[in-house]
C-alpha atoms as a PDB file:
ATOM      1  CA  UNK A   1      -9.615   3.810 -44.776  1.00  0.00           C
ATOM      2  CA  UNK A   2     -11.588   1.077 -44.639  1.00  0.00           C
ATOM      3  CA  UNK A   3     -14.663   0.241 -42.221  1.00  0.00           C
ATOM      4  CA  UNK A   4     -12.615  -2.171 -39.980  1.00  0.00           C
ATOM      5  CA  UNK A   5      -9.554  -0.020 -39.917  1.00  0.00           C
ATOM      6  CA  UNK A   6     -11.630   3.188 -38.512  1.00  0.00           C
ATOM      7  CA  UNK A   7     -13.333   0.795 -35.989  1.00  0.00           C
ATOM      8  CA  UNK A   8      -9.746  -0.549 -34.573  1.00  0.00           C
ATOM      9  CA  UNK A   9      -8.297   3.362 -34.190  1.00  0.00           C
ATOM     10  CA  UNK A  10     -11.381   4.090 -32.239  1.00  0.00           C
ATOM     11  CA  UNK A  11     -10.951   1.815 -29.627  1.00  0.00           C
ATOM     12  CA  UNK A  12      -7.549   2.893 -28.384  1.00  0.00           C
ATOM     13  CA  UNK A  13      -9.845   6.103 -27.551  1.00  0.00           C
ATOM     14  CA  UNK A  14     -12.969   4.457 -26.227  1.00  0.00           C
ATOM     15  CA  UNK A  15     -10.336   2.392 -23.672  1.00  0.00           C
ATOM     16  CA  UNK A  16      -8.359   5.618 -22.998  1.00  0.00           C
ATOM     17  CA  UNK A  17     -11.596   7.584 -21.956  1.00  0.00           C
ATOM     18  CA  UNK A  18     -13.117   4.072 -19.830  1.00  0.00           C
ATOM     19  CA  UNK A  19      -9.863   4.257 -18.195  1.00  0.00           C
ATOM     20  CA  UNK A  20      -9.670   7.398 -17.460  1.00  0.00           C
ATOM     21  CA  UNK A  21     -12.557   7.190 -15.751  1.00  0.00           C
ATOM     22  CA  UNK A  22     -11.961   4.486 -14.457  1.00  0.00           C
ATOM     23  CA  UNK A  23      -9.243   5.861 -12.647  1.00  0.00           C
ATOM     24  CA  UNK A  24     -10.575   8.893 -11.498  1.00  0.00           C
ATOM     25  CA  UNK A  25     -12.944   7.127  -9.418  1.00  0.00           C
ATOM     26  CA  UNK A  26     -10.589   4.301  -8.058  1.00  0.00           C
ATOM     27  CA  UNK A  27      -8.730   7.700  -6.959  1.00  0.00           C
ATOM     28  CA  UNK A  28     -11.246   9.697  -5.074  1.00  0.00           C
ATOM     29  CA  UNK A  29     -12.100   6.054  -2.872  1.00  0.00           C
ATOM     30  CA  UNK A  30      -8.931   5.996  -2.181  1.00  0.00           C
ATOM     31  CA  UNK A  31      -7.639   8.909  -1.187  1.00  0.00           C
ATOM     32  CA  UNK A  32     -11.093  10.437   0.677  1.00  0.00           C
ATOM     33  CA  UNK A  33     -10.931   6.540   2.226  1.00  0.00           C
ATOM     34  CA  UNK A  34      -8.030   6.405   3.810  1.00  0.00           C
ATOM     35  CA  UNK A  35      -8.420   9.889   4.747  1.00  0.00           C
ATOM     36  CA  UNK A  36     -11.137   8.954   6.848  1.00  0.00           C
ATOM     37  CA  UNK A  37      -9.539   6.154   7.776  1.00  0.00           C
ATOM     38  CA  UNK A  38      -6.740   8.177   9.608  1.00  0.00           C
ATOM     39  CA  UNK A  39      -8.567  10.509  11.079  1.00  0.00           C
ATOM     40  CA  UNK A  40     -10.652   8.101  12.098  1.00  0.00           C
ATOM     41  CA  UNK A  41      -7.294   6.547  13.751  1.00  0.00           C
ATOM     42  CA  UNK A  42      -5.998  10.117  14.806  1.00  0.00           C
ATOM     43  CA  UNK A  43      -9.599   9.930  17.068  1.00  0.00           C
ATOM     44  CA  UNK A  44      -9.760   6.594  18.666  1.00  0.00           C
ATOM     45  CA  UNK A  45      -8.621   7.407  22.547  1.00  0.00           C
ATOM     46  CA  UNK A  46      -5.956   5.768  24.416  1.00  0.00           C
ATOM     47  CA  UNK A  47      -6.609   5.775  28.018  1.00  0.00           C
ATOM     48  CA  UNK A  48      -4.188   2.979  29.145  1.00  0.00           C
ATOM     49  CA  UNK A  49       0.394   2.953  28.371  1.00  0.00           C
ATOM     50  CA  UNK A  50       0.506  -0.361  26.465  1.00  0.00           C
ATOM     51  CA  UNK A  51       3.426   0.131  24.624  1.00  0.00           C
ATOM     52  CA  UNK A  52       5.273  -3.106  23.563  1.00  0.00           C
ATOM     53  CA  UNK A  53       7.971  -3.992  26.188  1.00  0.00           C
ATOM     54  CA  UNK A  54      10.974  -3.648  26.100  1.00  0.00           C
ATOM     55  CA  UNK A  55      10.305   0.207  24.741  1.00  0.00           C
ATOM     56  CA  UNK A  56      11.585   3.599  24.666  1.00  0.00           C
ATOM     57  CA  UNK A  57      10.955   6.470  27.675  1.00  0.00           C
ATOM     58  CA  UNK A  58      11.582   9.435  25.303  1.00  0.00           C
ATOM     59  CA  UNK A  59       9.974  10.708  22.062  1.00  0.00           C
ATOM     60  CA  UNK A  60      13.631   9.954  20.300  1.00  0.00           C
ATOM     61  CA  UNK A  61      13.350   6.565  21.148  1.00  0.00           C
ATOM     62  CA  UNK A  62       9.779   6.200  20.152  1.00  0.00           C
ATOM     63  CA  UNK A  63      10.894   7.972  16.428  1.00  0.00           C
ATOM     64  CA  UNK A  64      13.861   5.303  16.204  1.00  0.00           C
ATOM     65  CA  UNK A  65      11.683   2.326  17.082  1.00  0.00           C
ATOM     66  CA  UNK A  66       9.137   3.531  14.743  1.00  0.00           C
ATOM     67  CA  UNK A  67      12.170   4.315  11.985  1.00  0.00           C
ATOM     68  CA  UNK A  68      13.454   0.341  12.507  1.00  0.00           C
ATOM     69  CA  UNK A  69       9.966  -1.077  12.607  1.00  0.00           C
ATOM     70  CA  UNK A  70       8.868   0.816   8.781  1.00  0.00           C
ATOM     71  CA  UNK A  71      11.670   0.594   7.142  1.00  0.00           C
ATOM     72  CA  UNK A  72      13.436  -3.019   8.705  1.00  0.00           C
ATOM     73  CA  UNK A  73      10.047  -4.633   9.757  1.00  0.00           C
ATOM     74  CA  UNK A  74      12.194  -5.343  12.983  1.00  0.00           C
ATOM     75  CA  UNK A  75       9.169  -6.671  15.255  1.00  0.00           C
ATOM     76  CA  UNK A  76       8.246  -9.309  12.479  1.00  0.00           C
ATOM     77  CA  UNK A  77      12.129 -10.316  12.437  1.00  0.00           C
ATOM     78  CA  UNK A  78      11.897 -11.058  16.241  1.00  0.00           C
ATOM     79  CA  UNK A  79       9.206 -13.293  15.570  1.00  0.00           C
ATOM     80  CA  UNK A  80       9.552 -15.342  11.993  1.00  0.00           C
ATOM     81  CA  UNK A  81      12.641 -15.226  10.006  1.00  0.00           C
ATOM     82  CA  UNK A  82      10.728 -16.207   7.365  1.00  0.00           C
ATOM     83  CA  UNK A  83       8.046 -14.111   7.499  1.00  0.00           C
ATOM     84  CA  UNK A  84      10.311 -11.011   7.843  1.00  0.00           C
ATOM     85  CA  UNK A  85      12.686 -12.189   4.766  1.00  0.00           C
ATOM     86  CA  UNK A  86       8.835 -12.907   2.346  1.00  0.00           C
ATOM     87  CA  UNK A  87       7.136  -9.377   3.814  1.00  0.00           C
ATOM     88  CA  UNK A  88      10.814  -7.632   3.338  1.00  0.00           C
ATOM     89  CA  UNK A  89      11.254  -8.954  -0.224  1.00  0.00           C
ATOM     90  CA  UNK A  90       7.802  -7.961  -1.133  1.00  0.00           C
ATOM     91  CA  UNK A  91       7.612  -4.257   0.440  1.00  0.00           C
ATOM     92  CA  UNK A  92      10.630  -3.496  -0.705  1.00  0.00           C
ATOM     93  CA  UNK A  93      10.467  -4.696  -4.189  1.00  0.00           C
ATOM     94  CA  UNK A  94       6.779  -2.894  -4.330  1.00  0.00           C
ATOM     95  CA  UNK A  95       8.327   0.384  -3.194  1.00  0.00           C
ATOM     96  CA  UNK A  96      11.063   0.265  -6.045  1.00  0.00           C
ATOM     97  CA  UNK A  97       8.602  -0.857  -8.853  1.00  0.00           C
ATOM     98  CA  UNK A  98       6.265   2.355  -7.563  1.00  0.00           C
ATOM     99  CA  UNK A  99       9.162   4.411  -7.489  1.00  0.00           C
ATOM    100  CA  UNK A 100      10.125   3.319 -11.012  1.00  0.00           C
ATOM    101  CA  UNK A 101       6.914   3.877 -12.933  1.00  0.00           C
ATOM    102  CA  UNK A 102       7.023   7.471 -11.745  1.00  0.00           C
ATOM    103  CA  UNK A 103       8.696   7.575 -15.257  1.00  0.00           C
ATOM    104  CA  UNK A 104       5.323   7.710 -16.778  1.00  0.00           C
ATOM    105  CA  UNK A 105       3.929  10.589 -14.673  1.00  0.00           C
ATOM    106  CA  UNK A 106       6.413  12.961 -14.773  1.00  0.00           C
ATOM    107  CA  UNK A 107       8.522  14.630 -17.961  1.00  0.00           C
ATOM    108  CA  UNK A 108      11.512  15.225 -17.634  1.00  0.00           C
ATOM    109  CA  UNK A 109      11.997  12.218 -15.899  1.00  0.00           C
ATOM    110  CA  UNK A 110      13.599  12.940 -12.671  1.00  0.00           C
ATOM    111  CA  UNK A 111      17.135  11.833 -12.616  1.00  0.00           C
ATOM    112  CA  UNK A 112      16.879   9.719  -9.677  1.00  0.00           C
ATOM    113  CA  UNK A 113      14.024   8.016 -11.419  1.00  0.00           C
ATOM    114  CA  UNK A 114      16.294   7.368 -14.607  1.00  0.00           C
ATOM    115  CA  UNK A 115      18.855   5.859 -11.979  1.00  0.00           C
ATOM    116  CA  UNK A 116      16.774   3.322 -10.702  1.00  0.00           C
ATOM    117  CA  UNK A 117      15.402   1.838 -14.013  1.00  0.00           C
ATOM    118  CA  UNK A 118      17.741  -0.926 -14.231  1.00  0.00           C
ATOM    119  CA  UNK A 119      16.861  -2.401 -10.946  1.00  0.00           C
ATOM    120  CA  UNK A 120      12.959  -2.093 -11.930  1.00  0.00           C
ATOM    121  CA  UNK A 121      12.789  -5.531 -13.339  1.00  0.00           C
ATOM    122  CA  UNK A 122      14.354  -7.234 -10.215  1.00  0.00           C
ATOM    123  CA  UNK A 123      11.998  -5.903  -7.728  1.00  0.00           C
ATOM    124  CA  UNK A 124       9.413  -7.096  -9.745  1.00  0.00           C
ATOM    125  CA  UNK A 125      10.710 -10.198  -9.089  1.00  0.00           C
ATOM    126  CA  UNK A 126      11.453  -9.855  -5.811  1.00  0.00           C
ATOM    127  CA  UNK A 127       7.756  -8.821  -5.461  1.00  0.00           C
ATOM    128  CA  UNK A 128       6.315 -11.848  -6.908  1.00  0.00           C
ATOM    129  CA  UNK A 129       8.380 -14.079  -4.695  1.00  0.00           C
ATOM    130  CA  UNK A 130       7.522 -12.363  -1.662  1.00  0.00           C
ATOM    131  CA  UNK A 131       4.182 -12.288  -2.230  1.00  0.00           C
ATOM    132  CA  UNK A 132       4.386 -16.188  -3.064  1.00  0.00           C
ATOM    133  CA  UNK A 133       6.380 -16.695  -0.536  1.00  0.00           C
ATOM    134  CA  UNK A 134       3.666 -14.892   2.061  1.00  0.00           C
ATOM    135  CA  UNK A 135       0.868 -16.876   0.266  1.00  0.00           C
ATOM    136  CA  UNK A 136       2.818 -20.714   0.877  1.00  0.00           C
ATOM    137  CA  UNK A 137       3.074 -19.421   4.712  1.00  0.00           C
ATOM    138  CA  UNK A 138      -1.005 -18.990   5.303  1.00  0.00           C
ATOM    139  CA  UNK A 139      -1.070 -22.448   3.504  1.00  0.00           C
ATOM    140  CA  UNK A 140       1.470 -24.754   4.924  1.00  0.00           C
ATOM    141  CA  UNK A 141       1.478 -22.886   8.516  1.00  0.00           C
ATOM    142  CA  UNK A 142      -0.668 -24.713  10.673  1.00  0.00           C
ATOM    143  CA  UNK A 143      -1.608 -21.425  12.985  1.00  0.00           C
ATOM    144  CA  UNK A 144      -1.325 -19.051  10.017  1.00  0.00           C
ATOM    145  CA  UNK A 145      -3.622 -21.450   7.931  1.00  0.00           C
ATOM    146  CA  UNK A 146      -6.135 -21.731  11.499  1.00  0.00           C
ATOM    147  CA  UNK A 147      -6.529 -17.547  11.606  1.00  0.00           C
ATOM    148  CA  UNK A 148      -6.196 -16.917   7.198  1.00  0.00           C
ATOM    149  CA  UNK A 149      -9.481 -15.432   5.875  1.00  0.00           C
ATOM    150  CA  UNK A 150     -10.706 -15.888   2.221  1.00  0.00           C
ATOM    151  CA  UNK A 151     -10.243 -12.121   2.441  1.00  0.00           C
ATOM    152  CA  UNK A 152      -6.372 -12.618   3.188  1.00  0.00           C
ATOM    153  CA  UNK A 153      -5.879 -15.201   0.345  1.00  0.00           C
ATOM    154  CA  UNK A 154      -7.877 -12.916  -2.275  1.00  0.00           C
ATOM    155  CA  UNK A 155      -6.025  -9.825  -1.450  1.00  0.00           C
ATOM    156  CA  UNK A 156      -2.591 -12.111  -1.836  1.00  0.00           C
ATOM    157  CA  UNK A 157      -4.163 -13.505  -4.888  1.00  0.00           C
ATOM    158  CA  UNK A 158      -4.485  -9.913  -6.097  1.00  0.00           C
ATOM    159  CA  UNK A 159      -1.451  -8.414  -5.767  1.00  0.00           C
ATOM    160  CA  UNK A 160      -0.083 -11.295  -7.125  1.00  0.00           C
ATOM    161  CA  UNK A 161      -1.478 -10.766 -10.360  1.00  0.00           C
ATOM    162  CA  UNK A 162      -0.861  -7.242  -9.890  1.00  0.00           C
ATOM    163  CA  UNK A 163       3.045  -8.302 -10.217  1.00  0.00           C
ATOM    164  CA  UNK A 164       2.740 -10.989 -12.632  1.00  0.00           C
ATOM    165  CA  UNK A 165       0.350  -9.172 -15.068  1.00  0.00           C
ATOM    166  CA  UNK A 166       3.798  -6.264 -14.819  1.00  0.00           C
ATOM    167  CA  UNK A 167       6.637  -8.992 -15.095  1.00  0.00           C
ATOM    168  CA  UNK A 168       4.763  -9.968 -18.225  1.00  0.00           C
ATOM    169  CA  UNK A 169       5.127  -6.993 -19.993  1.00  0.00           C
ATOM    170  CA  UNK A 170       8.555  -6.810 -18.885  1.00  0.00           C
ATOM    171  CA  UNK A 171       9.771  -9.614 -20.520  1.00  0.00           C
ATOM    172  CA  UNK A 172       7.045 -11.385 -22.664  1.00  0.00           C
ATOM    173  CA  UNK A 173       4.485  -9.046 -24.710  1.00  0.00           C
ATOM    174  CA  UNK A 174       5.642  -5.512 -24.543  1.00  0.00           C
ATOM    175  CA  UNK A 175       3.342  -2.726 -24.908  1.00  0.00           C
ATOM    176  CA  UNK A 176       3.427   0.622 -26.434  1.00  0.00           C
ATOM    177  CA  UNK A 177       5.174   2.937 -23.779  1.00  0.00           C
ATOM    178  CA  UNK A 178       5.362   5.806 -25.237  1.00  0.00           C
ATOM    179  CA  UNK A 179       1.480   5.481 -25.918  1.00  0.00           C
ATOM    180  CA  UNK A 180       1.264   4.703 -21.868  1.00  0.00           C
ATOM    181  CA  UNK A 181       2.879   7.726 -20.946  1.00  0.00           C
ATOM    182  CA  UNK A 182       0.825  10.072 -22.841  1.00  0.00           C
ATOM    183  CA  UNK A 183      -2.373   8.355 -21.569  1.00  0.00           C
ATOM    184  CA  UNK A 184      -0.820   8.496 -18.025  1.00  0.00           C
ATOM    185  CA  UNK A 185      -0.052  12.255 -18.336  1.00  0.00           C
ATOM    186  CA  UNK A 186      -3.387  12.879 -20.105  1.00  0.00           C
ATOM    187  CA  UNK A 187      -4.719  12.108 -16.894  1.00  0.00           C
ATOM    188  CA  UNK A 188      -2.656  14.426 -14.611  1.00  0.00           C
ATOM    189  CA  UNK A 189      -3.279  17.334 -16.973  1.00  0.00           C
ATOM    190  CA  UNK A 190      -7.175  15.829 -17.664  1.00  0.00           C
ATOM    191  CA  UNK A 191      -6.343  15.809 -21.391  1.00  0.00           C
ATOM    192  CA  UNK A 192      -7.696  11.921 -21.869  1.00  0.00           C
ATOM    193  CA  UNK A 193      -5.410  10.365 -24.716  1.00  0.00           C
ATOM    194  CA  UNK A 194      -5.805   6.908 -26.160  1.00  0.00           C
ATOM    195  CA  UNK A 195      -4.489   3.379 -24.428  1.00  0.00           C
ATOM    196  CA  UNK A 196      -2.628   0.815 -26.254  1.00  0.00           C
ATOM    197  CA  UNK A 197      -5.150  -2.169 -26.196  1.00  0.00           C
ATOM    198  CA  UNK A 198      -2.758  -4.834 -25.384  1.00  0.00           C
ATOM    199  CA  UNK A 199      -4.386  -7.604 -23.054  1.00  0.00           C
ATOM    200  CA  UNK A 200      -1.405  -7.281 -20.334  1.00  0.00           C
ATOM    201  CA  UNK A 201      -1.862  -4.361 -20.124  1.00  0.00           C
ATOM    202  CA  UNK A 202      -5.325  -3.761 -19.887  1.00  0.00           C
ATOM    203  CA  UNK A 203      -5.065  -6.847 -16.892  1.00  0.00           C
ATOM    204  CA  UNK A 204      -2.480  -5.184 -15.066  1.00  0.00           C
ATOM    205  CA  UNK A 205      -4.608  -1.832 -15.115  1.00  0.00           C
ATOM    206  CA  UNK A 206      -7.846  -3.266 -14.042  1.00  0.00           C
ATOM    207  CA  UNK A 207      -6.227  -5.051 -11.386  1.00  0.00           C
ATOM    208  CA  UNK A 208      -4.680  -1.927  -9.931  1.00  0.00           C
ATOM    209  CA  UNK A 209      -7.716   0.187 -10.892  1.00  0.00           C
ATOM    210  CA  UNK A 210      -9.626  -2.734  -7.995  1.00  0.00           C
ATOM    211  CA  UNK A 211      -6.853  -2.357  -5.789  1.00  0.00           C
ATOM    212  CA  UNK A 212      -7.154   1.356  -5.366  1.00  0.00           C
ATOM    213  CA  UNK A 213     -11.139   0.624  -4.790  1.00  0.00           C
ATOM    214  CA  UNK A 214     -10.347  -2.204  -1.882  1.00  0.00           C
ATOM    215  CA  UNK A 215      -7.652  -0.489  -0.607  1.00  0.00           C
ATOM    216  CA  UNK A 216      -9.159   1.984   2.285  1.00  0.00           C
ATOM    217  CA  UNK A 217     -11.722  -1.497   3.296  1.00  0.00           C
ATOM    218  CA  UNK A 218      -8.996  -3.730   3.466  1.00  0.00           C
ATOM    219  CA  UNK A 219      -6.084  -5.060   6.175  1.00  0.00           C
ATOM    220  CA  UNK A 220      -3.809  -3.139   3.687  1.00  0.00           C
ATOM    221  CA  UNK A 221      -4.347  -0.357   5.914  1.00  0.00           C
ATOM    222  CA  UNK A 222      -1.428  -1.699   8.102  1.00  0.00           C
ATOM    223  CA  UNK A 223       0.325   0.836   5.739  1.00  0.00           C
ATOM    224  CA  UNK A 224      -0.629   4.054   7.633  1.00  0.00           C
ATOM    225  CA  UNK A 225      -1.979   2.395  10.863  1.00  0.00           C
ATOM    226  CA  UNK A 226       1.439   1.595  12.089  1.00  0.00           C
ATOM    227  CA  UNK A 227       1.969   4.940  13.267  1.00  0.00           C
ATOM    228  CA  UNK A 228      -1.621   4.579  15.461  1.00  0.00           C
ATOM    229  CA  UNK A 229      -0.950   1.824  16.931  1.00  0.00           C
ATOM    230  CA  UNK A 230      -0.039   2.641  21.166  1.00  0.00           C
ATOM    231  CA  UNK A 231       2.262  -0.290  21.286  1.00  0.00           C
ATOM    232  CA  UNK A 232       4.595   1.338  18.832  1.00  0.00           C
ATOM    233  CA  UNK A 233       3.815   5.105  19.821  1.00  0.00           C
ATOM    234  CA  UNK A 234       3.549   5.074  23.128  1.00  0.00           C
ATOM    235  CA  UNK A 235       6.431   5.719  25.733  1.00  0.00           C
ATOM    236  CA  UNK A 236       7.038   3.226  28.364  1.00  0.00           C
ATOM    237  CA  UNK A 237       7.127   6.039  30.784  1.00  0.00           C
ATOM    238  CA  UNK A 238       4.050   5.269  33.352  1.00  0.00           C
ATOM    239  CA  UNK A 239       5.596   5.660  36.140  1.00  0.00           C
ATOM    240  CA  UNK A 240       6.950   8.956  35.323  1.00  0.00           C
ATOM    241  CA  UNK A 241       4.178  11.116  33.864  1.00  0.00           C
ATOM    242  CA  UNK A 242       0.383  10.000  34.772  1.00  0.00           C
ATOM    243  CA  UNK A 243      -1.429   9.164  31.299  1.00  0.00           C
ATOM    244  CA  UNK A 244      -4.656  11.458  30.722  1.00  0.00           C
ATOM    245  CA  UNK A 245      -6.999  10.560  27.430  1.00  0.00           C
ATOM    246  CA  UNK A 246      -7.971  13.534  26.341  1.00  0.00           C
ATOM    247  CA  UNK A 247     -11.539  12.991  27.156  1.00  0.00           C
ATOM    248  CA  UNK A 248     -10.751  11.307  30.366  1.00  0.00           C
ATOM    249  CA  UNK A 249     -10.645  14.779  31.778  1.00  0.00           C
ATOM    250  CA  UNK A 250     -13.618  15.694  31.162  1.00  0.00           C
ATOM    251  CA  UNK A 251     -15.404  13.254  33.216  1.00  0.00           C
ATOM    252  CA  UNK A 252     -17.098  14.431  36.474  1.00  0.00           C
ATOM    253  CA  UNK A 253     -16.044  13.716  39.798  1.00  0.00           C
ATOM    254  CA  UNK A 254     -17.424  10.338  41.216  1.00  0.00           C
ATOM    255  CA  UNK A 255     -19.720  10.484  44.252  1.00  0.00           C
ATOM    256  CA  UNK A 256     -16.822   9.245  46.875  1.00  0.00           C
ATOM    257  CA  UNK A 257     -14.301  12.439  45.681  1.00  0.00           C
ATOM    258  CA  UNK A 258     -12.339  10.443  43.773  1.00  0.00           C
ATOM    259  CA  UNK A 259     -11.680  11.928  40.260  1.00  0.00           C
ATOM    260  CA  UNK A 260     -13.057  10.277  37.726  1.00  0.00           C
ATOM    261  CA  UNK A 261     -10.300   9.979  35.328  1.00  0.00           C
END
């Protein structure tokens, strides 16, 4: 084997262990991040009922409204059509394309997973043109444009090529899968293997490797925060039942007898 040969086998190894790293670390920031994130949510008090009107009075209510607004987005259809149809097309696509590369991390391949495969390459699609769709609104909407950060664009910009860099392999240069899936397995069962070293696919991985790092500082934290937020949670039931933070109770009594909750 010749000089150049032995060089070109080794990298598939040196990218499989930078990678591997790589992702290890991208891991641990995100999960301990948004870990701390949520508790940090769990803490924050909420002395005042400010659920969204009109809202539920019972916890069924509050689990339905929270069930419509997850999964159908139904407060953003009240206000934009647009918005709602962009944000739809994009979460949902984003969920099936997650759901689908589960193929690489698990063997057998659940069946489920197998049944969804065919679909894979739409919701990529429909990912990329909600996310462009999302990106035209901060730029053409006057008041969207007016309250857009460079933050907001970059993130959009990201995920972007985060769906791109994937529709590429799809259906221009292919890479190695088979290669992929041992190097993604490798990693569950920390037995590093090499990575095919196929520019799309090095993109697309470095791109998600960033996303997992930004993730836990960014406004992509809507994800879990929805289920924190007291307009959505709350019960409109004030009149009912007397609201008490939980460290409102603790206060001492005021000077004029009054409580001081």
């Amino acid at each position: 084997m010749s000089a150049d040969a032995a060089a070109a086998g080794r990298v598939p190894l040196l990218l499989g262990a930078i990678f591997a790293v790589l992702f290890y670390l991208a891991a641990a920031v995100l999960l301990l991040g948004v870990a701390a994130r949520v508790a940090r949510y769990a803490r924050t008090p909420a002395p005042l009922v400010i659920p969204t009107t009109p809202a539920p009075t019972t916890h069924a209510g509050v689990i339905a409204r929270m069930f419509r607004e997850v999964v159908f987005f139904e407060s953003l259809f009240k206000g934009s059509k647009w918005s709602w149809l962009f944000g739809w097309l994009f979460h949902f696509g984003m969920l099936v394309a997650l759901a689908r590369h589960l193929r690489y991390f698990t063997e057998p391949v659940w069946s489920w997973v197998v049944m969804i495969q065919w679909i894979g390459g739409y919701a990529g699609i429909a990912m990329f043109l909600g996310l462009g769709g999302l990106w035209l609104r901060r730029v053409l909407v006057d008041r969207i444009r007016y309250i857009s950060a460079p933050s907001d664009h970059l993130m959009l910009a990201l995920l972007l090529a985060i769906a791109g860099s994937g529709l590429v392999m799809k259906y221009g240069e292919h890479t190695d899968i088979v290669s992929l899936k041992a190097f993604t397995l490798g990693l569950i069962f920390f037995d590093w293997q090499p990575l095919p070293a196929d520019p799309p696919l090095l993109v697309h991985l470095s791109l998600v490797v960033i996303l997992m790092l930004i993730f836990p500082f960014s406004k992509l934290l809507h994800a879990p925060g929805v289920f924190f937020s007291p307009t959505r949670n709350m019960r409109d039931n004030p009149r009912e039942h007397r609201h008490l933070a939980p460290w409102a109770g603790n206060l001492p009594d005021r000077a004029d007898g009054t409580d001081g909750a």
